[in-house]
PDB file of N, CA and C in Angstrom:
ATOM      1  N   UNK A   1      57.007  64.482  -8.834  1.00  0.00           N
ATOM      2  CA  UNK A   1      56.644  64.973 -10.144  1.00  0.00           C
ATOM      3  C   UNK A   1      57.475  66.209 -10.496  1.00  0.00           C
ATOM      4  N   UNK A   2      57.678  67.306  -9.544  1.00  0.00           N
ATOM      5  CA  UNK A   2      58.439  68.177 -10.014  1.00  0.00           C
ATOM      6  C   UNK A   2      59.821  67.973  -9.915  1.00  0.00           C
ATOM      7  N   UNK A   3      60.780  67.226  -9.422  1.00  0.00           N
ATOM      8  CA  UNK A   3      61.760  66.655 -10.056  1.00  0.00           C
ATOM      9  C   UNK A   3      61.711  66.002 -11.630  1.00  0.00           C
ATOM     10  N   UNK A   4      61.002  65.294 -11.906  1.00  0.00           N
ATOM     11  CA  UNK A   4      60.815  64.693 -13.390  1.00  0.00           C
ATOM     12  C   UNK A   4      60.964  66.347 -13.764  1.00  0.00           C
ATOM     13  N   UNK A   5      59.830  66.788 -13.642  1.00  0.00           N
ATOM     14  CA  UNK A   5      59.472  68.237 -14.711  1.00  0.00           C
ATOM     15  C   UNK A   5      60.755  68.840 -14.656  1.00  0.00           C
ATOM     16  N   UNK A   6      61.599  68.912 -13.753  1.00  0.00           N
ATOM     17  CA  UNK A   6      62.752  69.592 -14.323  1.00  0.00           C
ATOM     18  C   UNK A   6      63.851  68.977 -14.550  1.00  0.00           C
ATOM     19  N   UNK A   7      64.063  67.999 -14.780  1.00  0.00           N
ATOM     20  CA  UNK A   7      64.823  66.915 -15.347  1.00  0.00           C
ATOM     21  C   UNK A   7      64.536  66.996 -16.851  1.00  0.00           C
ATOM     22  N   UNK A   8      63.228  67.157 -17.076  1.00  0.00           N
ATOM     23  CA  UNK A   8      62.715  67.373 -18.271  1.00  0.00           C
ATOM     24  C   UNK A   8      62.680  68.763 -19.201  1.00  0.00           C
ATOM     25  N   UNK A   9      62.996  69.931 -18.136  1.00  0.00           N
ATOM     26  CA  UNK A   9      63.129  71.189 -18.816  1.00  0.00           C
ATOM     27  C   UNK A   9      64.494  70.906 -19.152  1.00  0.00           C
ATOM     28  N   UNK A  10      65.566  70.711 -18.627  1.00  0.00           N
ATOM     29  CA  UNK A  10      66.744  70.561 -18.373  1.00  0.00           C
ATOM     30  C   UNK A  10      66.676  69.997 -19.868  1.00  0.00           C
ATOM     31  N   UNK A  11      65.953  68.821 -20.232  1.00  0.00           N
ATOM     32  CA  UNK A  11      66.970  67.985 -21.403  1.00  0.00           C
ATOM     33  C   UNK A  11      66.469  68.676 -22.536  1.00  0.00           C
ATOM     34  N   UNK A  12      65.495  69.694 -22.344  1.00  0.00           N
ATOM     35  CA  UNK A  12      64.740  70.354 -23.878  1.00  0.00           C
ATOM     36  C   UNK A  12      65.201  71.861 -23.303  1.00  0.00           C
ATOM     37  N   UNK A  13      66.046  72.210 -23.007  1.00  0.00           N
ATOM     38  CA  UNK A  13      66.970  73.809 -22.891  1.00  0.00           C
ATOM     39  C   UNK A  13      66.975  73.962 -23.765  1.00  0.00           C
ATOM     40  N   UNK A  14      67.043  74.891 -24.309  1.00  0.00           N
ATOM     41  CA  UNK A  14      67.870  76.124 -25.478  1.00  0.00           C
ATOM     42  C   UNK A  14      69.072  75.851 -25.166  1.00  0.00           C
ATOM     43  N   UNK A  15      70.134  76.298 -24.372  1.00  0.00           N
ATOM     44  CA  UNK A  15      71.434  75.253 -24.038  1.00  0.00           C
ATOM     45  C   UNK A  15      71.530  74.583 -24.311  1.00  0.00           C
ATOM     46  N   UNK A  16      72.780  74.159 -25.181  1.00  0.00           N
ATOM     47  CA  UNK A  16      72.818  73.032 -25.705  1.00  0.00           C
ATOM     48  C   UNK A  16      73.811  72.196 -24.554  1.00  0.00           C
ATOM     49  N   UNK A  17      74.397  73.007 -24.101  1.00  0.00           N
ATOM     50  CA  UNK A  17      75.472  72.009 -23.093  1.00  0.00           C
ATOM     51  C   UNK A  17      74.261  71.622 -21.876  1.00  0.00           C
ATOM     52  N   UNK A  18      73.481  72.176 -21.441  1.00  0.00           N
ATOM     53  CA  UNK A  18      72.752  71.730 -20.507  1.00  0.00           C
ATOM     54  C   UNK A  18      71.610  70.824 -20.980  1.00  0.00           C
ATOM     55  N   UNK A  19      71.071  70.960 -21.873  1.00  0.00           N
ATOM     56  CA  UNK A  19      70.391  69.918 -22.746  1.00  0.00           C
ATOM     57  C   UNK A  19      71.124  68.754 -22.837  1.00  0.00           C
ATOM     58  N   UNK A  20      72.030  68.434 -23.263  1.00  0.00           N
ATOM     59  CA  UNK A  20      72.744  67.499 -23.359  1.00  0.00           C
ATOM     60  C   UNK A  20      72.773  66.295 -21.889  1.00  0.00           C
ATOM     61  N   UNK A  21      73.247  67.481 -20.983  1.00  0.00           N
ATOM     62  CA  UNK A  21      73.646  66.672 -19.352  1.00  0.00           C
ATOM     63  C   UNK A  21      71.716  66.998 -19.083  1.00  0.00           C
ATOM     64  N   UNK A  22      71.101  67.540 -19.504  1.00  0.00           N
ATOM     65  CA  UNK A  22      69.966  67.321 -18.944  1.00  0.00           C
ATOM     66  C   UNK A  22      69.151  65.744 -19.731  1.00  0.00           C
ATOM     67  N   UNK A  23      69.670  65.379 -20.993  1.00  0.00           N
ATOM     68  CA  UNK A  23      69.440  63.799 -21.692  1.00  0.00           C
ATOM     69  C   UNK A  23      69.519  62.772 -21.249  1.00  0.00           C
ATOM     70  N   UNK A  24      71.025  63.163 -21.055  1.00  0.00           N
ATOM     71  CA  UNK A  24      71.680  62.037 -20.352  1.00  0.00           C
ATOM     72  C   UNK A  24      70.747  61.756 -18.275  1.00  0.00           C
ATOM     73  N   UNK A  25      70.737  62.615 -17.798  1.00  0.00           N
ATOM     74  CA  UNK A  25      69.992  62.311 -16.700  1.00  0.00           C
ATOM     75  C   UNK A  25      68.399  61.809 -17.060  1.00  0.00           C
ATOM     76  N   UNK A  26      68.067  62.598 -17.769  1.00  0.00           N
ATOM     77  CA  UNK A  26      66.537  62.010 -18.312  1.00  0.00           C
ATOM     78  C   UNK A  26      66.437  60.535 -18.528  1.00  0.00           C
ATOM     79  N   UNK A  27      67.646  60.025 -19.244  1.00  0.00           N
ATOM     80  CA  UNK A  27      67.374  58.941 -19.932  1.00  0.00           C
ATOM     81  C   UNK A  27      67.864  57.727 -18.643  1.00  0.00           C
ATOM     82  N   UNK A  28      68.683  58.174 -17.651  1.00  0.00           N
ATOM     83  CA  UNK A  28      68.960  57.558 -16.447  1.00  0.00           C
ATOM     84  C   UNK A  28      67.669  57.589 -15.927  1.00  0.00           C
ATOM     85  N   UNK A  29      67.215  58.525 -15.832  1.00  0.00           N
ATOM     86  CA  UNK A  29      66.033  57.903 -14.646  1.00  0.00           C
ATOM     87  C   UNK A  29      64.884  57.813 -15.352  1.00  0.00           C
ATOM     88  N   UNK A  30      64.870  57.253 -16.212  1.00  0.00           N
ATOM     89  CA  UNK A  30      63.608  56.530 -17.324  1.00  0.00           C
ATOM     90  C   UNK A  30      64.287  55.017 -17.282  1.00  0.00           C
ATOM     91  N   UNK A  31      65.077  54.521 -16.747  1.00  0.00           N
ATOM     92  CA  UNK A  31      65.533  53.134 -16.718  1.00  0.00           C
ATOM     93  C   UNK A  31      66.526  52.673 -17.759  1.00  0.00           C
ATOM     94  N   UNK A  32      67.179  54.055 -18.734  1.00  0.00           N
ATOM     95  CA  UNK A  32      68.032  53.267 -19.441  1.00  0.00           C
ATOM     96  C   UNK A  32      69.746  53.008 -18.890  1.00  0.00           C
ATOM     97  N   UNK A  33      70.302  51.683 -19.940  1.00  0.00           N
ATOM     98  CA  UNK A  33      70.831  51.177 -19.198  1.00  0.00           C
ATOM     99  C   UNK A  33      72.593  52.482 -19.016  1.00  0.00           C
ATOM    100  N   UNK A  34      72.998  52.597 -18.294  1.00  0.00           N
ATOM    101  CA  UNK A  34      74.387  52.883 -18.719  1.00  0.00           C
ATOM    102  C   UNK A  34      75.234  53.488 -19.541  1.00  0.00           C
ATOM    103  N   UNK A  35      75.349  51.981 -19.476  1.00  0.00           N
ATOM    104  CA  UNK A  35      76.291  51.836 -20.825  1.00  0.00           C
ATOM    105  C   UNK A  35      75.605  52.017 -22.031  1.00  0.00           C
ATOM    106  N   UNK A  36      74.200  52.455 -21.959  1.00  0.00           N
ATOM    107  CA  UNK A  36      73.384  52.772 -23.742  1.00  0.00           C
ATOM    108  C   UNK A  36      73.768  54.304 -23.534  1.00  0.00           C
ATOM    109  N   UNK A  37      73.918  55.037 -22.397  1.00  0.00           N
ATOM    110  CA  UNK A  37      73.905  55.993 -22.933  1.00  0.00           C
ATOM    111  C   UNK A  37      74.666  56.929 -23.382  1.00  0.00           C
ATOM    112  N   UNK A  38      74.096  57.923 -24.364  1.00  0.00           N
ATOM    113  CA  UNK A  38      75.353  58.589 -25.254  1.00  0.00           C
ATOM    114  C   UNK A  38      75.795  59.490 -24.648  1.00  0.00           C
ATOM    115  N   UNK A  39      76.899  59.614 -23.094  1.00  0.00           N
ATOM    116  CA  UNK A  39      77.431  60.623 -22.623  1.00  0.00           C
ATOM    117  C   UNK A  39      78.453  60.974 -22.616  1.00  0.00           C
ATOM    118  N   UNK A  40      79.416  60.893 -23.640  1.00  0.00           N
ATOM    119  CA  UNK A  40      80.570  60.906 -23.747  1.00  0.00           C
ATOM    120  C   UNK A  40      80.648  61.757 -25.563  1.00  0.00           C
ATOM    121  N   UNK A  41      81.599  61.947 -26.064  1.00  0.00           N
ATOM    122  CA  UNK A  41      81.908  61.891 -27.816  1.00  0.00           C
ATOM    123  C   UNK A  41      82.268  61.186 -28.112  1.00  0.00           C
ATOM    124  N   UNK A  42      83.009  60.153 -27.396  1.00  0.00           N
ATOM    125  CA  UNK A  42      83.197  58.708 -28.242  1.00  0.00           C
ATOM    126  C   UNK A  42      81.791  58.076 -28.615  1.00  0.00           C
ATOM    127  N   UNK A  43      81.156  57.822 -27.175  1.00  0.00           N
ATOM    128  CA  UNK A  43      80.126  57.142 -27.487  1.00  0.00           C
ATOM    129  C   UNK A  43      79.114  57.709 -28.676  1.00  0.00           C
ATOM    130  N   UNK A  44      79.143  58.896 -28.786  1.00  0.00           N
ATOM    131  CA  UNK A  44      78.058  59.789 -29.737  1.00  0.00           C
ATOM    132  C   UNK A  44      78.748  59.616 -31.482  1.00  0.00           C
ATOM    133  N   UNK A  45      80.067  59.790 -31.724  1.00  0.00           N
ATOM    134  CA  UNK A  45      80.189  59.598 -32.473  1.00  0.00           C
ATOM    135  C   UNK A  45      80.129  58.129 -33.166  1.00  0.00           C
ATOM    136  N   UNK A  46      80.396  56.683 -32.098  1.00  0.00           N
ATOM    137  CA  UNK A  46      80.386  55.711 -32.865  1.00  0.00           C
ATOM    138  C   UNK A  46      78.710  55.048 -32.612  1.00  0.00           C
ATOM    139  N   UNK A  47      77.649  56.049 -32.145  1.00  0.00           N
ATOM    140  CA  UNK A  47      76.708  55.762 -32.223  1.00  0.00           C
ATOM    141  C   UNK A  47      76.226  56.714 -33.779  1.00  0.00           C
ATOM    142  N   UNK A  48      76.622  57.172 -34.123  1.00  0.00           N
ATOM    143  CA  UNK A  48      75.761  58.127 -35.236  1.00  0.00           C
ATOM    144  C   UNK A  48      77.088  57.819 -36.512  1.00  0.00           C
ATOM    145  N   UNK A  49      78.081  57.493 -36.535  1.00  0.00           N
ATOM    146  CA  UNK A  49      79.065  57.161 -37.600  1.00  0.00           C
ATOM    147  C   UNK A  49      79.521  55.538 -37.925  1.00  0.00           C
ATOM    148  N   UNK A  50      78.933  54.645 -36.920  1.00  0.00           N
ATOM    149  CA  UNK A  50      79.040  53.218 -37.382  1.00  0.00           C
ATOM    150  C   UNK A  50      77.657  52.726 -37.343  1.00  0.00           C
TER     151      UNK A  50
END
């Protein structure tokens, strides 16, 4: 449990750069897939501009 909990402070930082890499791990170990997630700027931009 306290791994989650800070996996979870991590993705809701005030930091935005650590928020970010704290999302992207969140959303890994919640079961999403990969390749869904937005960890890159390619991927972010042609997820929010196409």
């Amino acid at each position: 449990m306290s791994d989650y909990l800070g996996v979870l402070e991590r993705a809701f930082s005030p930091d935005v750069e650590d928020a970010l890499l704290g999302s992207v791990e969140l959303a890994l170990e919640l079961g999403v897939a990969s390749e869904e997630v937005l960890d890159s700027v390619e991927k972010v931009l042609a997820y929010f501009l196409n």
